[in-house]
Structures are given as structure tokens and as C-alpha cells.
Protein backbone atom coordinates (compact mmCIF):
# COMPACT_ATOMS: atom_id res chain seq x y z
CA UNK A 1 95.80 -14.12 61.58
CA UNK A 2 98.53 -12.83 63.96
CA UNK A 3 97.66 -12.49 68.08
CA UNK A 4 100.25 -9.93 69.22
CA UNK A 5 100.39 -10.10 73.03
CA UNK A 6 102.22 -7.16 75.00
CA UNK A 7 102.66 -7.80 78.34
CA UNK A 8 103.48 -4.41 80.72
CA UNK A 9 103.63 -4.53 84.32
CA UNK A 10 100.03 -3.00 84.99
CA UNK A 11 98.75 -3.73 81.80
CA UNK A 12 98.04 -6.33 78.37
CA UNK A 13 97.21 -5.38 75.52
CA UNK A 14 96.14 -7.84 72.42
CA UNK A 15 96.14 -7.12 69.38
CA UNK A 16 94.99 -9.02 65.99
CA UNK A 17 96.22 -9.19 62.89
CA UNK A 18 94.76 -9.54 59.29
CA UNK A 19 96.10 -9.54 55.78
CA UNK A 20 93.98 -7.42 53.58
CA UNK A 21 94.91 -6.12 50.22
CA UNK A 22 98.63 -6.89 50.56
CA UNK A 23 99.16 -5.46 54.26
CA UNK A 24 98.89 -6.56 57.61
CA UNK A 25 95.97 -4.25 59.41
CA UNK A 26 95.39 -4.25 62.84
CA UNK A 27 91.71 -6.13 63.13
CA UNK A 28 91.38 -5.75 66.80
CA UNK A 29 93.00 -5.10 70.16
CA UNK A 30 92.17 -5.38 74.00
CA UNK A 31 93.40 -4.40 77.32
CA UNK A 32 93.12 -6.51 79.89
CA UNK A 33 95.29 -6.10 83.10
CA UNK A 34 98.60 -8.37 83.87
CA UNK A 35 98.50 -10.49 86.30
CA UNK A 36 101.50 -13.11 87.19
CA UNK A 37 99.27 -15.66 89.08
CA UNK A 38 97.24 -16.31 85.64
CA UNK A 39 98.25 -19.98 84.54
CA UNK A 40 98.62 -21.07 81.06
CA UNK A 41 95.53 -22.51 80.98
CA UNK A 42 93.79 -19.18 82.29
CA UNK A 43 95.42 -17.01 79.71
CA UNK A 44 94.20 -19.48 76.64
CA UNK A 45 90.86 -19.17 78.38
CA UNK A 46 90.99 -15.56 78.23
CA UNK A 47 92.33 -15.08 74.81
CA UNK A 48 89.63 -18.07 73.59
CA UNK A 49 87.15 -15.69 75.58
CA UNK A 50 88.06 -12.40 73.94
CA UNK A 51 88.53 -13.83 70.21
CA UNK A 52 84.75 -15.63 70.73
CA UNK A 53 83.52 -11.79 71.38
CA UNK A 54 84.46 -10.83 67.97
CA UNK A 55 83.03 -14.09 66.54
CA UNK A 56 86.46 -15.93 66.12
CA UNK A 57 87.05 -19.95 66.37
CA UNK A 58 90.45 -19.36 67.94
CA UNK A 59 91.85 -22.65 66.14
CA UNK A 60 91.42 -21.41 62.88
CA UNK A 61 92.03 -18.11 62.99
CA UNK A 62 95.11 -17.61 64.91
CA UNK A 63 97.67 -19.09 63.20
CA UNK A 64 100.80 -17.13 64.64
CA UNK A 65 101.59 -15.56 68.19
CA UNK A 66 104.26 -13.09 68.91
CA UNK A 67 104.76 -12.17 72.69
CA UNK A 68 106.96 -9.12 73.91
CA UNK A 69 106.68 -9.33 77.80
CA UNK A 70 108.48 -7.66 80.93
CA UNK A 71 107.13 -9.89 83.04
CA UNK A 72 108.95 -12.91 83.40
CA UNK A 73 106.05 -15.38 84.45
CA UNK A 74 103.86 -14.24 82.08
CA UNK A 75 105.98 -14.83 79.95
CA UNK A 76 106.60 -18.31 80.72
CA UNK A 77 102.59 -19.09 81.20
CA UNK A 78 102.07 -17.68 77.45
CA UNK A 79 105.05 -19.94 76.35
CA UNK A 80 103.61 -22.93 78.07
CA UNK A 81 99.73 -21.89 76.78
CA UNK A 82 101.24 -21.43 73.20
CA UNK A 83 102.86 -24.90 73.12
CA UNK A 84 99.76 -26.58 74.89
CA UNK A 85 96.80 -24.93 73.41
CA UNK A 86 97.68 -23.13 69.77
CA UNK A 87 100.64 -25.30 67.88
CA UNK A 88 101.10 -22.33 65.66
CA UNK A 89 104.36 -20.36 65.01
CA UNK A 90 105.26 -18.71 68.02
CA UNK A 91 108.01 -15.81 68.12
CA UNK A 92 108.65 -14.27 71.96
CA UNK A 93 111.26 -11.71 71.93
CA UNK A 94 113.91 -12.23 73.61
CA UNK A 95 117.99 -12.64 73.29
CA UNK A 96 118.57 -14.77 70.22
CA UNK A 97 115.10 -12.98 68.30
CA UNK A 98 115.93 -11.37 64.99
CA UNK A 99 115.15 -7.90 65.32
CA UNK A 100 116.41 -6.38 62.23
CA UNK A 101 118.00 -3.79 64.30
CA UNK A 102 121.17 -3.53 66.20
CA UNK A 103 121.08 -3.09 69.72
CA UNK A 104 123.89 -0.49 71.03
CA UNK A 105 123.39 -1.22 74.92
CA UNK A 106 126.19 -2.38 77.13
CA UNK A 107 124.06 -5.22 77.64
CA UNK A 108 121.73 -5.49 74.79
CA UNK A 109 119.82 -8.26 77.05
CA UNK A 110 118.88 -5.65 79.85
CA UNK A 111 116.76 -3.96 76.88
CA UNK A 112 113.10 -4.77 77.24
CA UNK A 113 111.47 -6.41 74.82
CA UNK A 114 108.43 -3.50 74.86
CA UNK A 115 110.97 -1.34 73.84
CA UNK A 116 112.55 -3.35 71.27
CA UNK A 117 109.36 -3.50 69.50
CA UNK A 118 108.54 0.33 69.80
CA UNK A 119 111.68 1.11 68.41
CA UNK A 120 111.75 -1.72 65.31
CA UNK A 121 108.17 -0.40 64.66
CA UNK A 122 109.47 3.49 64.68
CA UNK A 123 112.27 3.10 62.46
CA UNK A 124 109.96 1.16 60.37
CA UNK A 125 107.22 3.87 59.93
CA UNK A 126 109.22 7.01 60.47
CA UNK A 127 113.12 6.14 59.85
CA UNK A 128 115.51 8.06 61.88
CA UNK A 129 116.89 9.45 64.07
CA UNK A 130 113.77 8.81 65.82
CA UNK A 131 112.73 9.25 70.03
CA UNK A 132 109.53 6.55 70.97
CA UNK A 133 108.22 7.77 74.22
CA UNK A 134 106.21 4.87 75.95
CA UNK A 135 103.81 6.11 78.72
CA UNK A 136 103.62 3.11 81.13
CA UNK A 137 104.22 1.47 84.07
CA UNK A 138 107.48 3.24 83.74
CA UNK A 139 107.76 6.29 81.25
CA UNK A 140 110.22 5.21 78.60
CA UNK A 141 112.43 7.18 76.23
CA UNK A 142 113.84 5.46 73.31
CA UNK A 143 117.03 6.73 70.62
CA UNK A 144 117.12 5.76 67.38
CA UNK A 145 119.54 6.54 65.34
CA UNK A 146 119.48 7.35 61.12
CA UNK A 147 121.00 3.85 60.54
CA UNK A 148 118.18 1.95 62.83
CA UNK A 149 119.92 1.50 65.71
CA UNK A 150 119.36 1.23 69.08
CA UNK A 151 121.23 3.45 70.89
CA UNK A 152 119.47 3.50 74.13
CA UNK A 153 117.28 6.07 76.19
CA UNK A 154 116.07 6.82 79.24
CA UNK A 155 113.38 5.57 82.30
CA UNK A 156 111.18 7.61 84.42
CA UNK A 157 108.56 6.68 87.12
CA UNK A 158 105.28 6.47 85.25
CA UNK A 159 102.63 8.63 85.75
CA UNK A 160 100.27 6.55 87.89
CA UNK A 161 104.05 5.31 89.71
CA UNK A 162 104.60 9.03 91.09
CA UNK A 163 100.81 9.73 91.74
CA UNK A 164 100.63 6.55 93.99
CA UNK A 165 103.62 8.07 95.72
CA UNK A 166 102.45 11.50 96.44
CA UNK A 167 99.20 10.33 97.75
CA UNK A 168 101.14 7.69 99.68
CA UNK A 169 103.05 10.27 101.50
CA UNK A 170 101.25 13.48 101.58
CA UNK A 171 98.34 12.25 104.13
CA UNK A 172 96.14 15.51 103.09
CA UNK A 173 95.85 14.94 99.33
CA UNK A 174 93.02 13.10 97.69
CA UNK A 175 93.13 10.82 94.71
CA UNK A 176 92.19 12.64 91.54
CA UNK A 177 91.33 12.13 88.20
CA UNK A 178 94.30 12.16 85.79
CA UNK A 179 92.79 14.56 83.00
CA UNK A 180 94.08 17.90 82.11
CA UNK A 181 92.96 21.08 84.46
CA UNK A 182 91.56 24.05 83.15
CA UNK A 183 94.17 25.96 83.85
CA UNK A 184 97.99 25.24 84.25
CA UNK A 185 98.07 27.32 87.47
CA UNK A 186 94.96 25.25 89.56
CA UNK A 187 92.65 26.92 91.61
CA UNK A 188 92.35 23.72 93.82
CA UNK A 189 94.10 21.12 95.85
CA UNK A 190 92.69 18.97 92.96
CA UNK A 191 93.80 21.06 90.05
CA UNK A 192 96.64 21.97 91.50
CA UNK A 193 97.70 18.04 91.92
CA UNK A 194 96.52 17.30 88.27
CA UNK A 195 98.25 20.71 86.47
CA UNK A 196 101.42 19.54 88.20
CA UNK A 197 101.44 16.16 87.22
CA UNK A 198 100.00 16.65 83.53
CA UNK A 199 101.84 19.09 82.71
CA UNK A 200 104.94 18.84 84.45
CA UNK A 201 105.08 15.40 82.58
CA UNK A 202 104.53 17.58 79.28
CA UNK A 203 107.66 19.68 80.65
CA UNK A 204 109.84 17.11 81.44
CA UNK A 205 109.21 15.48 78.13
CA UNK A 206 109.89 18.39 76.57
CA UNK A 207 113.61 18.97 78.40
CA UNK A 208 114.52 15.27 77.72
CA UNK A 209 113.85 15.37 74.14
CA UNK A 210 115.59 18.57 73.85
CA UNK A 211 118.61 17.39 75.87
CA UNK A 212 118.15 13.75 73.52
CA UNK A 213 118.36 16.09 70.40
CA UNK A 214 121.39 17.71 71.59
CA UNK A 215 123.16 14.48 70.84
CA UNK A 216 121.16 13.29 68.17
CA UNK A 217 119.98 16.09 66.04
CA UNK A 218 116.25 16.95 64.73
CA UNK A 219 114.16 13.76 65.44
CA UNK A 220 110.93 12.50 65.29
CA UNK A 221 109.33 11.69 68.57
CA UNK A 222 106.71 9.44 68.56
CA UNK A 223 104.49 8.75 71.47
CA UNK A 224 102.48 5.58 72.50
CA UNK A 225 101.59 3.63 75.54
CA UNK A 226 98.40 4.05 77.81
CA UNK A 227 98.80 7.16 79.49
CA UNK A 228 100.22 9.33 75.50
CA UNK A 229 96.69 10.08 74.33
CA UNK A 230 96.93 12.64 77.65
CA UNK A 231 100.07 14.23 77.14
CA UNK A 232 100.72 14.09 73.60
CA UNK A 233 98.37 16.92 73.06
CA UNK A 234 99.86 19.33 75.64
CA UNK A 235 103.56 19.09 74.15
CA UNK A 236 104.74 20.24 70.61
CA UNK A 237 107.50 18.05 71.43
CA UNK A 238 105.43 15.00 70.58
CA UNK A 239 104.68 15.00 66.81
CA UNK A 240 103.08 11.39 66.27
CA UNK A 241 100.69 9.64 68.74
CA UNK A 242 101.00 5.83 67.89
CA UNK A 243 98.77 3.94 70.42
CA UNK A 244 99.63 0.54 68.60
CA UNK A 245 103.20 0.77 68.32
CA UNK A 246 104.42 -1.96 70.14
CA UNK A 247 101.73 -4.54 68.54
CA UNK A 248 103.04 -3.35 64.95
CA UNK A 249 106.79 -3.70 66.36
CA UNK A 250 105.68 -7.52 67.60
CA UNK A 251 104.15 -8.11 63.85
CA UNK A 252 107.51 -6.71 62.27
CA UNK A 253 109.60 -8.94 64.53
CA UNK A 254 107.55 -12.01 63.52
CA UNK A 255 108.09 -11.56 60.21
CA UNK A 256 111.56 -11.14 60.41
CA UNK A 257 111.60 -14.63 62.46
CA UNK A 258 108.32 -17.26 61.61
């Protein structure tokens, strides 16, 4: 089986896969958050930990890893746990990975490797030209063009970025919860804060994709990343919710390398 390890600045998520009947399905995934102080012998602790839950004997099950991580010690604490602890093929992507798909950037090694995999796994599953929208940390936009290339995109604050940054300044407004208001115009300070943010993200999806089409023609837009299963159903911009997308980009990527 495959481990497929995403590493985002607030969050992890793991994913595992199986062969069954000719294709690679995803078994089972968790999300755990990231955390840069975790040696390599925590994080083979942890992934021991969460593969026991499920009834796996991590050294013979796993027998391939594929990393895609912005975080540059993590990244170097799951190289070091892979080498240590699991002696299995291990693909992290980075400059020199095999991709299958050329990258169009001025610098194609400023491209993060989360959204390398969300566009290899796009293109993949929906061809092109395609826009991957990945609600993080930072809120990602992705072009992909009809001959599976990268072309580039553009980066927002995240959600939970320009929440934290409201409440940080504005010394009268309360934390809320981050789920959509019953109306778009709120009748509170809380509904209020959460119609703006919801759906002004919805809006401003909506005018980037527009302005991305502009350039590119009709696309697909595909949405994934932790925060998409909110948004995605307020827009009619968004026509695919993938919440997996960069652990099936990782699996495509490994194939095209182990």
C-alpha cells in the first residue's frame, strides 16, 4: 500500500492507498496538524500510531511513501523517518521529481509541491484547461492549460489567515464560527462577520475565475483543501469538490517516479 503524506502549513493530511480490482482506491486518510518541532522519530510514531487504529502492521503494509510538503523541516524529518524507519520506495516532490507535466513558472522551483500535485491530479481526472482552487493556509488558484501545463495562478490569504486578522485588529469583534449565515445580509455582529467572510470568499472566487477564464477560456474549476466543503456550495463557479486531490496527485507522481 501507498502512505501519501501532505504537509500544509496548519495542517497534514494522510492518506492510504490500496490496489483493488485494477485501481488504486483511497483506503483511508487523516488529519493531523503540522508541526515543525516533530522529529523523525515522532512522525514514524504517529504514522505507526494511526495505521495500528485501522489494524495495520506498518512494516508490511506500507510499502511506498510519497511526501508533497511546504514545510521545509517537515520535510526533512519525513525524509530522515522514511530512510530510518520504512526502507520502502520513497518519492518527495521536489525539483528533479517527474511530474508528467510541464511547469510554465519563471521559476518552476518557487511552485509548491501541494500545488503540483493538485494540478497533476486535475489534469488527470478532468483534462483541461482546468482551475484547482485549494482552500488552505493560503487560498490557492491553479491554471491548467488543454495541453497539461502549468501555467501558474494565483495566492490569497486563507480564510482562517484574514479571520485571525480582523479579530486581531478590530478589538470589538468576537471569534465566530466559520459556517454559512442565514442570510447574506446578517442581522448580527456575528452574522454579519461570517456572511462577509463566507461569502465574500464565494465572490472573490467567483471574479478570479472569471478574470482566469478571460485568458483561458471555459474551464473546469475544481475545488479541494480543508476549508472547499464550505464554499464550494455557495458558488456556481465551483463545479467539482475534490477533498482528496492532492493525495491522488502524490499517488500519480509516484507512479510516474518509484
Amino acid at each position: 500500500m501507498l502512505l501519501a503524506i501532505d504537509v500544509g502549513n496548519t495542517q497534514t493530511v494522510i492518506g492510504m492507498f490500496a490496489r483493488d480490482r485494477g485501481q488504486e482506491e483511497l483506503l483511508h486518510h487523516w488529519r493531523i496538524s503540522s508541526n515543525a518541532e516533530r522529529t523523525s522519530d515522532e512522525m514514524a510514531m504517529l504514522v505507526s500510531q494511526l495505521l495500528d487504529l485501522q489494524g495495520f502492521d506498518i512494516d508490511r503494509t506500507v510499502t511506498g511513501i510519497a511526501v508533497a510538503s511546504v514545510v521545509p523541516r517537515v520535510t526533512a524529518a519525513l525524509r530522515e523517518m522514511s530512510e530510518r524507519w520504512f526502507p520502502v520506495p520513497t518519492v518527495i516532490v521536489e525539483p528533479g521529481i517527474k511530474t508528467g507535466m510541464p511547469i510554465l513558472y519563471e521559476d518552476p522551483k518557487e511552485v509548491g509541491a501541494d500545488r503540483i500535485a493538485d494540478a497533476v491530479a486535475a489534469f488527470a481526472r478532468y483534462g483541461g484547461p482546468t482551475i484547482v482552487i485549494d482552500f488552505g493556509t493560503a487560498t490557492t488558484f491553479e491554471a491548467i492549460s488543454t495541453k497539461g501545463e502549468y501555467l501558474g495562478g494565483a495566492i490569497i490569504p486563507g480564510v482562517e489567515i484574514s479571520l485571525d486578522a480582523l479579530f486581531a485588529r478590530a478589538a470589538a469583534l468576537r471569534r465566530v464560527e466559520l459556517v454559512p449565515p442565514r442570510s447574506v445580509i446578517g442581522k448580527s455582529t456575528n452574522e454579519s462577520v461570517q456572511a462577509g467572510t463566507v461569502y465574500g470568499i464565494a465572490a472573490q472566487v467567483e471574479g478570479l475565475c472569471r478574470r482566469f477564464e478571460d485568458e483561458l477560456g471555459e474551464c473546469t474549476v475544481v475545488a479541494t483543501g480543508g476549508l472547499a466543503q464550505l464554499i464550494a456550495p455557495l458558488t456556481p463557479a465551483i463545479q467539482h469538490h475534490e477533498p482528496w486531490l492532492t493525495l491522488h496527485g502524490l499517488r500519480l507522481i509516484f507512479e510516474r517516479n518509484a
